[in-house]
C-alpha atoms as a PDB file:
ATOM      1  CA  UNK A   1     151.921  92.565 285.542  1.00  0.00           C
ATOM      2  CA  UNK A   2     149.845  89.870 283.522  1.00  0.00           C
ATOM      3  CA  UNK A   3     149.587  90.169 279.954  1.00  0.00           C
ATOM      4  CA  UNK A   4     146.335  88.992 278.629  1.00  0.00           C
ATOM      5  CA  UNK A   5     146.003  85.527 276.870  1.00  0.00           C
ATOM      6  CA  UNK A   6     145.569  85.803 272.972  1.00  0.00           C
ATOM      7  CA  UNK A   7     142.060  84.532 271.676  1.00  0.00           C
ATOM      8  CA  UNK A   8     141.692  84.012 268.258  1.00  0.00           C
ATOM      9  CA  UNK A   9     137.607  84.627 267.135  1.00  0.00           C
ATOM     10  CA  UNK A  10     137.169  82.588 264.503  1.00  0.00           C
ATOM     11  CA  UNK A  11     134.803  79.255 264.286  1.00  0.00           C
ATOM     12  CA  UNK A  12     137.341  76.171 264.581  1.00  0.00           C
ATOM     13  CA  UNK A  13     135.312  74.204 262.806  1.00  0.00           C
ATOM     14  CA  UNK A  14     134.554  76.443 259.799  1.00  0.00           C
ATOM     15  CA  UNK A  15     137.756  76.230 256.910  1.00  0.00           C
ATOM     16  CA  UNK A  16     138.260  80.140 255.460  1.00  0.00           C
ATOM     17  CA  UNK A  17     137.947  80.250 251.986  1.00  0.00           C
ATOM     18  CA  UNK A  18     141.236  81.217 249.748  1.00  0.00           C
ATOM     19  CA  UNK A  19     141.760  85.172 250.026  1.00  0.00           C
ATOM     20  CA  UNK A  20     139.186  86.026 252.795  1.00  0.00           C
ATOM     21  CA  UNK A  21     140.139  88.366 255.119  1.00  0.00           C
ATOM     22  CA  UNK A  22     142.386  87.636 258.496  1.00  0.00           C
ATOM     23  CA  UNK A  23     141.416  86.230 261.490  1.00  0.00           C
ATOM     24  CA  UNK A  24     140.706  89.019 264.087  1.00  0.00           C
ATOM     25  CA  UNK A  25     143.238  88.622 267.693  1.00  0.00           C
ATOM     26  CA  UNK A  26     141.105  89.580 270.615  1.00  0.00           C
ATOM     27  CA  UNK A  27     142.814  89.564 273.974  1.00  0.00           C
ATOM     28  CA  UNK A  28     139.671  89.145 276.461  1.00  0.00           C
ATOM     29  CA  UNK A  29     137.109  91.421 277.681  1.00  0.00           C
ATOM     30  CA  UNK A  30     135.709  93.527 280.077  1.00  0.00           C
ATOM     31  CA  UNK A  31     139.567  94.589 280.429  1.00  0.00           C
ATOM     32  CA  UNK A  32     140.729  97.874 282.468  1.00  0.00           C
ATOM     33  CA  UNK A  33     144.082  99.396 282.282  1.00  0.00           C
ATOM     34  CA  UNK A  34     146.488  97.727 285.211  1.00  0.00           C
ATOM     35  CA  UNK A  35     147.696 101.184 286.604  1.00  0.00           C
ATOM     36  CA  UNK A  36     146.757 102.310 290.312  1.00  0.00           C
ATOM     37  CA  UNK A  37     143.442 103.841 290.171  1.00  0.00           C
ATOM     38  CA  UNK A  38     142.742 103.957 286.678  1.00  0.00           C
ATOM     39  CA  UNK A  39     139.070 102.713 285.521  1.00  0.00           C
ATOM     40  CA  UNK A  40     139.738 102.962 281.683  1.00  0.00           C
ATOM     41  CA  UNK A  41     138.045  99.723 280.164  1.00  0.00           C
ATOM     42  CA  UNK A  42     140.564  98.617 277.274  1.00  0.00           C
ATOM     43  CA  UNK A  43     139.257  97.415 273.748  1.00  0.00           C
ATOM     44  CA  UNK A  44     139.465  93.598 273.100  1.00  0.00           C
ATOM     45  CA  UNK A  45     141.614  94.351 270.212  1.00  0.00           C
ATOM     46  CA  UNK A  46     144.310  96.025 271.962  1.00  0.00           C
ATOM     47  CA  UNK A  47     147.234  93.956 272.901  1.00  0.00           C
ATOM     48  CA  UNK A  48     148.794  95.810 276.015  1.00  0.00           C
ATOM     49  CA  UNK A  49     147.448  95.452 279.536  1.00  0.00           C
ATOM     50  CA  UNK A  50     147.938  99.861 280.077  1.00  0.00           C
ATOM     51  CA  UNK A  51     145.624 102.400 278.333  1.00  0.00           C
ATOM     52  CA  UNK A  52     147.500 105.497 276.328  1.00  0.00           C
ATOM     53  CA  UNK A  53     147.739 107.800 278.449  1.00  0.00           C
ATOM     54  CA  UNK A  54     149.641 105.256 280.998  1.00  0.00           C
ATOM     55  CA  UNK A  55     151.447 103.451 278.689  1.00  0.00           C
ATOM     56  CA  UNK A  56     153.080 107.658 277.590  1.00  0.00           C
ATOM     57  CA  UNK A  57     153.418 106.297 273.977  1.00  0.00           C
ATOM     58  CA  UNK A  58     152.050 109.463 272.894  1.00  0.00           C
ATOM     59  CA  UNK A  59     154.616 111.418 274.755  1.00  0.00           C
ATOM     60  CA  UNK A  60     157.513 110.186 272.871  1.00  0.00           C
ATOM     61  CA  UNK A  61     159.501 112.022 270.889  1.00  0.00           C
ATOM     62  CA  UNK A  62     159.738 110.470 267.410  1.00  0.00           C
ATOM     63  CA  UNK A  63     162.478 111.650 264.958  1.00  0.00           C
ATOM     64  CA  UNK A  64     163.026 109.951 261.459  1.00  0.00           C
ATOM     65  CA  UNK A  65     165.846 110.497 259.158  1.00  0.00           C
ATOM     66  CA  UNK A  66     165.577 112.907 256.339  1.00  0.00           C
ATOM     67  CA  UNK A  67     165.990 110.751 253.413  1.00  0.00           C
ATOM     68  CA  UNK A  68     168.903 112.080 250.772  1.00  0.00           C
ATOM     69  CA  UNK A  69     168.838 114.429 248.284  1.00  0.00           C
ATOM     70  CA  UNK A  70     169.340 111.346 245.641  1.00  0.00           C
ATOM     71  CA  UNK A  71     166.405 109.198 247.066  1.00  0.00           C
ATOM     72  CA  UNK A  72     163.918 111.876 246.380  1.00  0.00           C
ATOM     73  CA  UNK A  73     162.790 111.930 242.769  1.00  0.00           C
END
């Protein structure tokens, strides 16, 4: 597997003024996920080279500590 290049979309030339907002990462186009058969065309924006439902991120089971009885207040 390839993971796509990082573009950054922002006019080199141009200087951002003091406080404006981020530049915006952009990782190619016309993208589809890299599993066997699958046609799903991936956003620019998203880093990974698999769509969700290959990558199974929203099959994991996520557990977080209760926080103490002293914390909460």
């Amino acid at each position: 597997m390839t993971e796509p290049e990082e573009t950054i979309a922002a006019a080199p030339a141009r200087r951002r003024a003091p406080g404006a907002d981020p530049v915006v990462r952009s990782f190619g186009s016309a993208r589809t996920c890299a599993a066997d058969e699958c046609e799903t065309h991936l956003s620019r924006y998203n880093p990974d080279s698999f769509c969700s439902v290959h990558r199974g991120w929203d099959r994991q089971v996520v557990t977080r500590r209760r926080r103490a009885e002293e914390d909460e207040g």
